[in-house]
C-alpha atoms as a PDB file:
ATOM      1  CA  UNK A   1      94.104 129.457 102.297  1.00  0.00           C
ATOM      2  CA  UNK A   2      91.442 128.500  99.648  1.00  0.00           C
ATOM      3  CA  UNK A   3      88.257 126.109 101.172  1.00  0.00           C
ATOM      4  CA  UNK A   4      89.412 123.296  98.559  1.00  0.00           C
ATOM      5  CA  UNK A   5      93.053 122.975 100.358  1.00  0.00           C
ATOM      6  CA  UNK A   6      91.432 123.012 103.273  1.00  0.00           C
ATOM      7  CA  UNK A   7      89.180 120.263 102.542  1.00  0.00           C
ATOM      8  CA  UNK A   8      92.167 117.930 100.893  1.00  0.00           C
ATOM      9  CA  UNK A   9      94.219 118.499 104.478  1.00  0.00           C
ATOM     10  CA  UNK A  10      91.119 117.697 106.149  1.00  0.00           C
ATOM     11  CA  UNK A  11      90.462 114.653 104.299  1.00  0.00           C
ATOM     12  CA  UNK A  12      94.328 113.584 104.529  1.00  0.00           C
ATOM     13  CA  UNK A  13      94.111 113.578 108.163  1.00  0.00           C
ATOM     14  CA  UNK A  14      91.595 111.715 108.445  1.00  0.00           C
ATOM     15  CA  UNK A  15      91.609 109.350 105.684  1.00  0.00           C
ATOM     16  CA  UNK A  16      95.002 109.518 104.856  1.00  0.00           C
ATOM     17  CA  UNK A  17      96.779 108.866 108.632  1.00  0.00           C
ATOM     18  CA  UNK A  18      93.989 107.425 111.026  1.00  0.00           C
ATOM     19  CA  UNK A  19      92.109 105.396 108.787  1.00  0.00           C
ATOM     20  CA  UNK A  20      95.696 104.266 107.855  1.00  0.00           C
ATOM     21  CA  UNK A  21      96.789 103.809 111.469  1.00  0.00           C
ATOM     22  CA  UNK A  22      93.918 102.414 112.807  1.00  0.00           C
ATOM     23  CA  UNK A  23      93.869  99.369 109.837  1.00  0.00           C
ATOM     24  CA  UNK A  24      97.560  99.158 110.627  1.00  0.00           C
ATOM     25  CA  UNK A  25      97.333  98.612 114.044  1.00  0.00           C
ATOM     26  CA  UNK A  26      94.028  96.937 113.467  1.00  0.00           C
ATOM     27  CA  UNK A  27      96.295  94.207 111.442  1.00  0.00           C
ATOM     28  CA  UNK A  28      98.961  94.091 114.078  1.00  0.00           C
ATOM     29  CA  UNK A  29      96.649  93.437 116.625  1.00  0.00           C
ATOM     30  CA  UNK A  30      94.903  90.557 115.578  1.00  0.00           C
ATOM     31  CA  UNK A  31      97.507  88.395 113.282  1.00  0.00           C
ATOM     32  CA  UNK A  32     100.058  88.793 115.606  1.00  0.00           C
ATOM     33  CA  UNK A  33      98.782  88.970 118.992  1.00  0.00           C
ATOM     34  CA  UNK A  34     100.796  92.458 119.823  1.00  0.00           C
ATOM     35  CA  UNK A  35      99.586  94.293 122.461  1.00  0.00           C
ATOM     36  CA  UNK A  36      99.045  98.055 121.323  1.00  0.00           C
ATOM     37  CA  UNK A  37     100.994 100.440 123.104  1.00  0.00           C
ATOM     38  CA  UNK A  38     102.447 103.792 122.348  1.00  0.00           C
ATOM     39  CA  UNK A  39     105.528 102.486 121.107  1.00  0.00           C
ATOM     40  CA  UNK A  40     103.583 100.513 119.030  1.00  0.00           C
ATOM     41  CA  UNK A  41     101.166 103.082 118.212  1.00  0.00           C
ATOM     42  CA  UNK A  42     104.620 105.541 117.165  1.00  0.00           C
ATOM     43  CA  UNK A  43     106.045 103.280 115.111  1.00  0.00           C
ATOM     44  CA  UNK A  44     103.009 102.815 112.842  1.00  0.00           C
ATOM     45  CA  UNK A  45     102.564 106.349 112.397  1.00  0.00           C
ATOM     46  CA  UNK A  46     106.404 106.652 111.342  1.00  0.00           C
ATOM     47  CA  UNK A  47     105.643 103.713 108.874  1.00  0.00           C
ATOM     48  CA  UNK A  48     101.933 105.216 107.983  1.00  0.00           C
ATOM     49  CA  UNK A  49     102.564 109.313 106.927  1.00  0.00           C
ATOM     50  CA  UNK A  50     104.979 108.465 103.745  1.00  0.00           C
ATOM     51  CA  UNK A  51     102.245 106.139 102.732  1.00  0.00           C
ATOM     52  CA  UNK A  52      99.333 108.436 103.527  1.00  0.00           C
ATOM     53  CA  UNK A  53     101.192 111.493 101.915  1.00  0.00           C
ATOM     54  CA  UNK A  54     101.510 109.401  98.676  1.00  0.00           C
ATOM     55  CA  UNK A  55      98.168 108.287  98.850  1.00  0.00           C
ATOM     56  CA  UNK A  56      96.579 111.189  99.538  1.00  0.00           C
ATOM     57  CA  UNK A  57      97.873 113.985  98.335  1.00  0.00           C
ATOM     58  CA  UNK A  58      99.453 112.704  95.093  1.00  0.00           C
ATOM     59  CA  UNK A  59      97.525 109.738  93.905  1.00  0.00           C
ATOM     60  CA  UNK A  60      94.094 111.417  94.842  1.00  0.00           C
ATOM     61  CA  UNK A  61      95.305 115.082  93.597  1.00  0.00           C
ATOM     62  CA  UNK A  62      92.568 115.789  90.725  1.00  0.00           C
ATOM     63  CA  UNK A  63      95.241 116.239  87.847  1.00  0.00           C
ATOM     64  CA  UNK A  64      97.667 112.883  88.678  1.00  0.00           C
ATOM     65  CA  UNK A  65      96.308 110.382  86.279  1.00  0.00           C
ATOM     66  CA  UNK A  66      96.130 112.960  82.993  1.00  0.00           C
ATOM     67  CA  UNK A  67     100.082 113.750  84.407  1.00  0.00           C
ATOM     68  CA  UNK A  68     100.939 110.899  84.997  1.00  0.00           C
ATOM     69  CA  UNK A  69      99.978 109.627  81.193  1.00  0.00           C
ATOM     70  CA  UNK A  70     101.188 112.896  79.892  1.00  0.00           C
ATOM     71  CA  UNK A  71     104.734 111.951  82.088  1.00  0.00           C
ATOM     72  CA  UNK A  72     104.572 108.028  80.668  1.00  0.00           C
ATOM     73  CA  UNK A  73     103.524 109.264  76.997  1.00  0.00           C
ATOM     74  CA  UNK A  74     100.131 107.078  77.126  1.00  0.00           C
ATOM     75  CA  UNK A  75      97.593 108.289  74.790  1.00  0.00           C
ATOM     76  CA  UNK A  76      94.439 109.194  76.715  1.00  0.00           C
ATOM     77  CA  UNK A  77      92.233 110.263  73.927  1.00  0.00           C
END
């Protein structure tokens, strides 16, 4: 496995799902009073890896924007 996919699996997991779960439950905590638990805790990380995933690995991947134009037919240049 090339260095670079390491380094964007590394930086999913860690930016991607706990920075993501720990705002989540972060949120949870303190506008609605819930008391963190691991049901709690599994829940948010069923609601947090779709949203991580897209974040992460396709919004962040180095070619989305100039595909995502190309896709939309928006004139870049």
């Amino acid at each position: 496995m090339k260095t670079r996919t390491k380094f964007r699996i590394l930086e999913f997991i860690i930016f991607g799902l706990i920075s993501n779960l720990a705002d989540n439950l972060l949120s949870l905590h303190f506008l609605t009073d819930q008391i963190i638990n691991p049901r709690v805790v599994l829940g948010a990380v069923v609601i947090v890896i779709p949203f991580a995933i897209l974040e992460e690995l396709i919004v962040d991947h180095p070619d989305f924007w100039h595909k995502f134009c190309k896709f939309c037919k928006i004139n870049t240049e």
